[in-house]
Protein backbone atom coordinates (compact mmCIF):
# COMPACT_ATOMS: atom_id res chain seq x y z
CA UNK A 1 82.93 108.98 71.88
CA UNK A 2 81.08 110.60 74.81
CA UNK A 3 77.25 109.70 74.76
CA UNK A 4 74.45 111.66 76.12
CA UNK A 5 72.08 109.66 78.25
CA UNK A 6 70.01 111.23 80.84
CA UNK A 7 66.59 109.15 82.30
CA UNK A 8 64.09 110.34 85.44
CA UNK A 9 61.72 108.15 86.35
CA UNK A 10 59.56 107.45 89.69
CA UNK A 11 59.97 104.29 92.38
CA UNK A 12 56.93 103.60 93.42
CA UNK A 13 54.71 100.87 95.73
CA UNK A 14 52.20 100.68 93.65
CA UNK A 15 54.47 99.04 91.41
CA UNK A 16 55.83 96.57 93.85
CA UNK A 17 59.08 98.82 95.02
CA UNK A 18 61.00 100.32 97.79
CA UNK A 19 62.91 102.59 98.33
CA UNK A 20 65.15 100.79 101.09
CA UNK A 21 65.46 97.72 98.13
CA UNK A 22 66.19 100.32 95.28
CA UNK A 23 69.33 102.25 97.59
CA UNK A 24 70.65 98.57 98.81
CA UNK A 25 71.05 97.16 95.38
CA UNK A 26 72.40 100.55 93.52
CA UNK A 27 74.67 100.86 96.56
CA UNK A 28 75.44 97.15 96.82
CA UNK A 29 75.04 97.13 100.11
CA UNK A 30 72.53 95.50 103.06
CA UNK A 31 69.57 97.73 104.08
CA UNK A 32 66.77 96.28 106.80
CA UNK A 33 63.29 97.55 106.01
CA UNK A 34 62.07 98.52 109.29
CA UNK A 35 58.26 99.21 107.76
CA UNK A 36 58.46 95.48 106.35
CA UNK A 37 60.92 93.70 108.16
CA UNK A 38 62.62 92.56 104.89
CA UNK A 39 66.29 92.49 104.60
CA UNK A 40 67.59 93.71 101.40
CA UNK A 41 71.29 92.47 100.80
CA UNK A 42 73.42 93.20 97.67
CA UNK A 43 77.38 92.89 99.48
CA UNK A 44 77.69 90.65 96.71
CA UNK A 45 76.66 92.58 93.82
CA UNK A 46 79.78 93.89 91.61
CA UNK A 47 80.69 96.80 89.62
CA UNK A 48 79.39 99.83 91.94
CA UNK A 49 82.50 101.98 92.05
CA UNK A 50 81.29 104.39 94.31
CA UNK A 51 78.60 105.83 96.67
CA UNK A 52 78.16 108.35 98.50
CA UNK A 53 74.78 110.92 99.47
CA UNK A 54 74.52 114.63 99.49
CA UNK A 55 72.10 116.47 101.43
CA UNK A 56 71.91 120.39 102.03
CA UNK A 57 73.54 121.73 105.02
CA UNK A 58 70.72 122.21 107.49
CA UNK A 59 69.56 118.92 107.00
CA UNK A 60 70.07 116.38 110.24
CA UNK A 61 73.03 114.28 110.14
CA UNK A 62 70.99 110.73 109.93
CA UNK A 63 69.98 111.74 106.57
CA UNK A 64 73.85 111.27 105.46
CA UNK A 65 73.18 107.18 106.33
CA UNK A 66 72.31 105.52 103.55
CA UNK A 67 69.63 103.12 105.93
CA UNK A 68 68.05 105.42 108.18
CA UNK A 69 67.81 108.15 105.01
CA UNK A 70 66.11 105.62 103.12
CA UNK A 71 63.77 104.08 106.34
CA UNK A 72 62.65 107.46 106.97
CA UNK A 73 61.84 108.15 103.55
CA UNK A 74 59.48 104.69 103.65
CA UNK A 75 57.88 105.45 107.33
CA UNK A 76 56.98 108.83 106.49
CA UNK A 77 54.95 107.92 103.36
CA UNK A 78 51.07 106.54 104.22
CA UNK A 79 49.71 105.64 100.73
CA UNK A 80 49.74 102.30 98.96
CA UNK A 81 50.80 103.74 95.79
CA UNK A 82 53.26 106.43 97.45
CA UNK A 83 55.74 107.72 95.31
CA UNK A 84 58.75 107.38 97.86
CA UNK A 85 61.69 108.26 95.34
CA UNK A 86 62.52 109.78 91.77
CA UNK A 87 65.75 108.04 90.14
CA UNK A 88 68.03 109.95 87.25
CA UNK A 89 70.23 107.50 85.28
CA UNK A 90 73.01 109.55 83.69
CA UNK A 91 75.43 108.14 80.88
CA UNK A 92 79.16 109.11 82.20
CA UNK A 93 81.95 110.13 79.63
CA UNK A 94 84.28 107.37 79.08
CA UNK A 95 87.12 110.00 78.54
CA UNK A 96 87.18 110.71 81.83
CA UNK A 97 88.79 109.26 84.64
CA UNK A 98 86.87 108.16 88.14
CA UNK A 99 87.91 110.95 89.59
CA UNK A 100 86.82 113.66 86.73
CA UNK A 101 83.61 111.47 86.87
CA UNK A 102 82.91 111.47 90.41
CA UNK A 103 83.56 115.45 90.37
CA UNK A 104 81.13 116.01 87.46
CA UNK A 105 78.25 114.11 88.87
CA UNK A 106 78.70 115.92 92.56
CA UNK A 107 78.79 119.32 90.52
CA UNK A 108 75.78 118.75 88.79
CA UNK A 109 74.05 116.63 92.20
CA UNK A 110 74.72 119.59 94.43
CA UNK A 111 74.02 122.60 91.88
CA UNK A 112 70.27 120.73 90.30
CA UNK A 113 69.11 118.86 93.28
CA UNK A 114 70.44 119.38 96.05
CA UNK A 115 70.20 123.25 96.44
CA UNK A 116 66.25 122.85 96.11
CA UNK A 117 66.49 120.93 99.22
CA UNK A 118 66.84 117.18 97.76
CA UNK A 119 68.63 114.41 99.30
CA UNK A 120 70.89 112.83 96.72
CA UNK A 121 71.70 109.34 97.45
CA UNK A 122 74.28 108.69 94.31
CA UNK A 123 75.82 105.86 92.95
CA UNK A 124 78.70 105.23 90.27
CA UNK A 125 78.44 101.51 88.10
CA UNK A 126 81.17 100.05 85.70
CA UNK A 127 80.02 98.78 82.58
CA UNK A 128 78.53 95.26 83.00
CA UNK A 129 80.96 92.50 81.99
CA UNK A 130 78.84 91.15 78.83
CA UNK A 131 78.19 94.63 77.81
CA UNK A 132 79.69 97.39 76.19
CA UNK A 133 82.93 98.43 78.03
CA UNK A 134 82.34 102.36 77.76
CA UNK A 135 78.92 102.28 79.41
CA UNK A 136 80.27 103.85 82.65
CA UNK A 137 77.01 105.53 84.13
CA UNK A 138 75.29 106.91 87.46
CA UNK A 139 72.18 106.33 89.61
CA UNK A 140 71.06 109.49 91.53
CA UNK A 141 68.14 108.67 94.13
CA UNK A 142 66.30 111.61 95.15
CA UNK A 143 64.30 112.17 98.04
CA UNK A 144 60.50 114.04 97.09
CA UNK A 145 59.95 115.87 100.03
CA UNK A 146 62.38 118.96 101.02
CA UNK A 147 64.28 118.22 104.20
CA UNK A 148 65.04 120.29 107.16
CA UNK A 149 66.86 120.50 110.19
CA UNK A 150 63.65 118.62 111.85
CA UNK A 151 63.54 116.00 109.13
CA UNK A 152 60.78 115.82 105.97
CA UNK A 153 58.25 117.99 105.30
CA UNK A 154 55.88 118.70 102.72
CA UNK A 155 56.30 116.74 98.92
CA UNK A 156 57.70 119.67 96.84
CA UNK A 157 55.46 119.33 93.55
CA UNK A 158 57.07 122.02 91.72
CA UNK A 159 59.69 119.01 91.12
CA UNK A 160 57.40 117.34 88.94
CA UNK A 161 57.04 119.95 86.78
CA UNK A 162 58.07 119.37 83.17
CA UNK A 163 60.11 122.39 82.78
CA UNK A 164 62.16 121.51 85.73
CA UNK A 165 62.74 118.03 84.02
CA UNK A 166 63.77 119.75 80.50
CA UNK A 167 66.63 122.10 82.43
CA UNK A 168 67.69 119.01 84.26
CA UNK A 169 68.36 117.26 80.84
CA UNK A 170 70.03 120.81 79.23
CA UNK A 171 71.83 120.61 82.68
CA UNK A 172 73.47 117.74 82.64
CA UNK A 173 74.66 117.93 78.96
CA UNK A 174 76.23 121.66 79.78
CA UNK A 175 77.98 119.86 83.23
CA UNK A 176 79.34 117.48 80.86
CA UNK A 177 80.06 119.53 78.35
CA UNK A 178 82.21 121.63 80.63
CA UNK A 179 84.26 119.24 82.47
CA UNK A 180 85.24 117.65 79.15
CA UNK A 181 86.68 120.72 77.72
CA UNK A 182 88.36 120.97 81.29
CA UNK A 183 90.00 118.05 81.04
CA UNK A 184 91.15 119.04 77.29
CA UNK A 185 88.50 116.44 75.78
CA UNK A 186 87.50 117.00 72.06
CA UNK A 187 84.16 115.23 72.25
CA UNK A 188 80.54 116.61 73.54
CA UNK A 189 77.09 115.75 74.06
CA UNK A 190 73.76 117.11 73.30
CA UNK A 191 70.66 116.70 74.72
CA UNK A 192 68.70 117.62 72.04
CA UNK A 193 67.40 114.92 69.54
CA UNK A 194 69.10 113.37 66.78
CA UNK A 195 67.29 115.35 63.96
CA UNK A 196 67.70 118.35 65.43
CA UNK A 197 71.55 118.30 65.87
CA UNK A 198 71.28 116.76 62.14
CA UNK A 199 69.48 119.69 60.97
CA UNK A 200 72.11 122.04 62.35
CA UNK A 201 75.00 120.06 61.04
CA UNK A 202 73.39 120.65 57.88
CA UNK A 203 73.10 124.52 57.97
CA UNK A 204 76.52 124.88 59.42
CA UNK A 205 77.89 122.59 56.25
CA UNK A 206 75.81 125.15 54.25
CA UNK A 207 77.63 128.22 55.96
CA UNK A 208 80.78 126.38 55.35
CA UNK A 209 80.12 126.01 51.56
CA UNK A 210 79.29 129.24 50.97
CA UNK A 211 82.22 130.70 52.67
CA UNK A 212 84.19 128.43 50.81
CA UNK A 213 86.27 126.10 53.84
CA UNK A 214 85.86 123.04 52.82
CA UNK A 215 87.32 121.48 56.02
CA UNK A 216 84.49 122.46 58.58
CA UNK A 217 82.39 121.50 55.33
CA UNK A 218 83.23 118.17 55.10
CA UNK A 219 83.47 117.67 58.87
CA UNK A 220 79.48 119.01 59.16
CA UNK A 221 78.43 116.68 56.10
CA UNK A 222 79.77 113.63 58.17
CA UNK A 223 78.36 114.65 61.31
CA UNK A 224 75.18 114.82 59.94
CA UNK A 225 75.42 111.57 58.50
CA UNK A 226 76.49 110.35 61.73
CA UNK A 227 73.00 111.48 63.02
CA UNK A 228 71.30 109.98 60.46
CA UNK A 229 69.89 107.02 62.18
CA UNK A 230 67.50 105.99 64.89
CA UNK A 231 67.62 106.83 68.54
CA UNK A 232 67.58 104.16 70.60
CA UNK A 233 64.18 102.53 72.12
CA UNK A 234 63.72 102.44 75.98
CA UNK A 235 64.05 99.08 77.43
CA UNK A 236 62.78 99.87 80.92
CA UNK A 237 64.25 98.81 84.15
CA UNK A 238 62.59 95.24 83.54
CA UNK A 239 64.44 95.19 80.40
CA UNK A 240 68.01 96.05 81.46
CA UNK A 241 67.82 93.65 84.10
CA UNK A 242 66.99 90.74 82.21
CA UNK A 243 69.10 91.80 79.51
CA UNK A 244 71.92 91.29 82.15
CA UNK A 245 70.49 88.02 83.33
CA UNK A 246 71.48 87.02 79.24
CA UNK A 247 67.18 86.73 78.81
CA UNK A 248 66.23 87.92 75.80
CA UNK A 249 63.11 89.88 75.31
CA UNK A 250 61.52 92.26 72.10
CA UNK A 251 62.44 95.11 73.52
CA UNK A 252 66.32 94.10 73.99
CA UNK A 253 66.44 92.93 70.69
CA UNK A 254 65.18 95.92 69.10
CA UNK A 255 67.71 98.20 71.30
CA UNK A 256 70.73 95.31 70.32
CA UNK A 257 69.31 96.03 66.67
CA UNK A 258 69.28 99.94 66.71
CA UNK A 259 72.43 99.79 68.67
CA UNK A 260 74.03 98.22 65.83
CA UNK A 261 73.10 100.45 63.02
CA UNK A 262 74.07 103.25 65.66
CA UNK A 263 77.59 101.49 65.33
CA UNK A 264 77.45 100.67 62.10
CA UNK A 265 76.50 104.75 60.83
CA UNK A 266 79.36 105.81 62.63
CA UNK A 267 81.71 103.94 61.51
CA UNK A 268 80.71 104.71 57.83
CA UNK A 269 80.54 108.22 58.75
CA UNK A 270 84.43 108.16 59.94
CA UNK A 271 85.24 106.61 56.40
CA UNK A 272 83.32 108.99 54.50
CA UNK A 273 85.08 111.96 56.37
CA UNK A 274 88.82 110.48 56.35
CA UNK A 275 87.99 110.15 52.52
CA UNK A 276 86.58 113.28 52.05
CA UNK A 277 89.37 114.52 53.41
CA UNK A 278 92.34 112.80 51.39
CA UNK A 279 90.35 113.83 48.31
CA UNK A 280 90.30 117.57 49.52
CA UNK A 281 93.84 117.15 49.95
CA UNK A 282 94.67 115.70 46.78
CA UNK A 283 92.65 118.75 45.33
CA UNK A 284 95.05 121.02 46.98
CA UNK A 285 98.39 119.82 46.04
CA UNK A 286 97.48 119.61 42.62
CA UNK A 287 96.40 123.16 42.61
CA UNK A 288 99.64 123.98 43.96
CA UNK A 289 101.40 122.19 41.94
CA UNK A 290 99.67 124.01 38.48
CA UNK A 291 99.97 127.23 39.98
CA UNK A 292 103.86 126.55 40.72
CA UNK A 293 103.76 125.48 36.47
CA UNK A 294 101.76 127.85 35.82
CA UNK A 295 104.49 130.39 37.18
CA UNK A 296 101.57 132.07 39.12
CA UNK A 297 103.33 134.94 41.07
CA UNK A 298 101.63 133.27 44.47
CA UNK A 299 99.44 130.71 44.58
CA UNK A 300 96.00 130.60 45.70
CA UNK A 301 96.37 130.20 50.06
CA UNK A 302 92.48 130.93 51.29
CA UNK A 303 90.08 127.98 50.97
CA UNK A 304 88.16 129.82 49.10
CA UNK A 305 90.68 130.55 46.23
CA UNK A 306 92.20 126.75 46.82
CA UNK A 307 88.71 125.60 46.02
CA UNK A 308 87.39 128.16 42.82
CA UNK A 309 91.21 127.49 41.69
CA UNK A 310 90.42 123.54 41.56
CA UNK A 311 87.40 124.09 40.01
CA UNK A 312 88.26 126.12 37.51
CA UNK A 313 91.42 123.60 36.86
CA UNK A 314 89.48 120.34 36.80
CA UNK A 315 86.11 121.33 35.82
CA UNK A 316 82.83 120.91 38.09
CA UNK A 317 83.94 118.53 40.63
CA UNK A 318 81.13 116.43 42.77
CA UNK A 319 81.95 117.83 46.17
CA UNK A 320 80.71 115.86 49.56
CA UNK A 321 77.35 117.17 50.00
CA UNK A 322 76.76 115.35 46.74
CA UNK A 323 77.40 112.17 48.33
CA UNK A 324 74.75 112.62 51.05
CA UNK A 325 72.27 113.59 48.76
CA UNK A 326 72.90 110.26 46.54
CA UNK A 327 71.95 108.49 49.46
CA UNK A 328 69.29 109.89 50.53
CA UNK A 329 67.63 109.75 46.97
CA UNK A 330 68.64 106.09 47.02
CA UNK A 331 67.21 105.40 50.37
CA UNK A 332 64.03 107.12 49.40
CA UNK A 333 63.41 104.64 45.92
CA UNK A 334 64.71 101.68 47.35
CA UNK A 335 62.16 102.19 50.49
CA UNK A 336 64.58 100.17 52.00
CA UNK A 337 65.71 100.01 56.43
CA UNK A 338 66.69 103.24 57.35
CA UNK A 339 69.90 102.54 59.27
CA UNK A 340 71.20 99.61 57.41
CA UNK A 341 70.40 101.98 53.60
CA UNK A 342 72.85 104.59 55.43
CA UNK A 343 75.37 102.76 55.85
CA UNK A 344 75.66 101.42 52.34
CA UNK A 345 74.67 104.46 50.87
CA UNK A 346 77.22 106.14 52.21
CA UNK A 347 80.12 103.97 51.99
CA UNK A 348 79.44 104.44 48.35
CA UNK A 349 79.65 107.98 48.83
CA UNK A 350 82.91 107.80 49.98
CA UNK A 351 84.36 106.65 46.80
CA UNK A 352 81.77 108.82 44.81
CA UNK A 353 84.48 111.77 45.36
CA UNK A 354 85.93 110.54 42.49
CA UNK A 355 85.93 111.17 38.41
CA UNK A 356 84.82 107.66 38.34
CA UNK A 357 81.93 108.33 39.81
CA UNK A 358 80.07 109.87 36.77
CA UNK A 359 79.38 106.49 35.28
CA UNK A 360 78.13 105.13 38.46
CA UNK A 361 75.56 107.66 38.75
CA UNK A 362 74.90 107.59 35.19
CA UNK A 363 74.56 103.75 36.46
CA UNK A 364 72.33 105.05 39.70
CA UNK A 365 69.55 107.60 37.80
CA UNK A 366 68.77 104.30 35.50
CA UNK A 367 68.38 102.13 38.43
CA UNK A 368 65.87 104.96 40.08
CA UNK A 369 63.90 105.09 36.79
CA UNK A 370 63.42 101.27 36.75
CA UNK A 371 62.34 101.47 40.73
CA UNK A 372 60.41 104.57 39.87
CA UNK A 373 58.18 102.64 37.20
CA UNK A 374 57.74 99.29 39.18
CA UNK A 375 56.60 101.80 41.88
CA UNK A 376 54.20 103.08 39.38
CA UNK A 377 52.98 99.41 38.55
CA UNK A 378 52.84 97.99 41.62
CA UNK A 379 50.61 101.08 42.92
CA UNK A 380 48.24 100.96 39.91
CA UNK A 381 46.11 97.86 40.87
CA UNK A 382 46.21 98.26 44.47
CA UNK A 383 44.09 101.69 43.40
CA UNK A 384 41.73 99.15 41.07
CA UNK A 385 40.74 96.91 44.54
């Protein structure tokens, strides 16, 4: 499924960096340092599948060179601690093609960046080989200072501002957004967080129910399940880098360990829906079958009717919302890890959709009492001390 990423940060000296080193390794290419004299060289480097840099069209034709850009960019800047370039590190859609990719990150380059007056130096990496295959993604080094037909002039600190940063991220996730249902792509992305898009799974499953469609009701009550579970930590360019080197570190771990309840939620979430689903349509045949014996004159063809007709046929039936809200009542006794509780709880929930179920929560609100009074104990003395 498509994942939104999107990360700005700042290369600076005063933390050791360059902006000649930064462009030679994302580019994998050689780059001389003419403030230094070092020589950065990364023709070895694999797995950059393309490069190229955008620039407006009044801007001299040196600044199209990857080397001088990037030398001018270091000569022009005095400080110590100068801020020489701003990186964004965009997740790419791995429903796309290298093509559709390379289009979508030029449209969004030229319409964020470079029509304030950025240089865009941009490069395109395959997923590592140890990692996760999908993780197709870009590097986009930007310039700070607007450029002109003379060169650089003045930094532009407007681009610092945190507005400007908030429609880049609501950018990118439209840019996406639109080339995927361009290239007839089902998935999206959102840049918002994860309980936000949960809450508004939730109210659209609510709309759903009370309009009686079932379908988009079930599909919202297994998206926001889906979203149920932790974002994932920033590792930090430190990080990542080690992380490819195979070195372990706290922060790696904890993103390997989110990463795989991330996984592991999803996957639960696609069983609870493909269940949810065969029990909706086992509902529905057997309503058509009664109202066929029944001798009903036609039988009931809106969701609505399908649904008060299978009601009213079966009795109260426990529909999927129920499900969610089992685990999240079980989660909340049991006090136990977030992401690891959802995916149990709701693998049970999948086969809660059933008349068997009754007994198992009969089964459930006993275990909750129990939990609820060694709660009660266990609190009591720690009051006393």
């Amino acid at each position: 499924m498509a994942i939104y990423h999107f990360d700005a940060s700042v290369i600076s000296r005063s933390k050791g960096r360059s902006a000649t080193a930064a462009s030679a390794y994302r580019a994998a290419e050689r780059v001389v340092d003419r403030r230094t004299g070092e020589v950065h060289d990364y023709t070895r480097k694999h797995g950059v599948e393309h490069t190229e840099i955008l620039a407006p069209e009044h801007a001299p034709d040196w600044a199209r060179d990857r080397s001088a850009l990037w030398n001018a960019v270091e000569q022009i800047e005095r400080r110590k601690d100068a801020q020489v370039s701003r990186e964004v590190r965009v997740a790419l859609p791995s429903e796309l093609t290298a093509e559709q990719n390379r289009d979508l990150v030029r449209g969004f380059v030229q319409a964020q960046f470079v029509s304030r007056g950025m240089v865009a130096d941009i490069a395109l990496h395959a997923p590592g080989r140890e990692g996760d295959q999908r993780n197709h993604h870009a590097h986009i080094m930007l310039t700070t200072r607007e450029i002109g037909p003379e060169g650089f002039g003045a930094k532009n600190r407007d681009w610092n501002a945190k507005e400007v940063l908030v429609d880049w991220r609501s950018s990118w996730a439209e840019h996406v957004n639109q080339t995927l249902e361009r290239c007839n792509v089902h998935e999206r992305v959102d840049h918002r967080t994860l309980e936000a898009q949960r809450e508004e799974a939730l109210e659209r499953a609510s709309v759903a129910e009370r309009n009686g469609d079932e379908r988009v009701h079930v599909a919202e009550m297994a998206r926001a399940v889906e979203l149920d579970r932790p974002p994932l930590p920033d590792v930090g360019a430190r990080g990542w880098s080690m992380m490819r080197r195979g070195i372990a570190t706290p922060a790696s771990d904890r993103w390997q360990e989110v990463r795989e309840i991330g996984l592991q939620v999803r996957e639960v979430a696609r069983e609870f829906q493909t269940q949810a689903r065969e029990w909706l349509e086992r509902t529905l045949d057997r309503v058509q079958e009664r109202a066929a014996a029944l001798g009903l004159a036609r039988a009931p063809e809106t969701a609505l009717e399908r649904l008060q007709a299978a009601r009213a046929s079966r009795g109260a039936m426990d529909a999927p919302q129920t499900a969610l809200e089992r685990l999240q009542a079980a989660r909340a006794v049991r006090g136990q890890d977030r992401g690891v509780e959802v995916a149990r709880n709701v693998e049970s929930a999948g086969h809660a959709l059933t008349q068997q179920d009754r007994e198992r929560e009969r089964m459930l609100e006993q275990e909750r009492a129990v939990e609820r009074q060694r709660a009660a104990e266990r609190k009591g003395p720690s009051h006393e001390r």
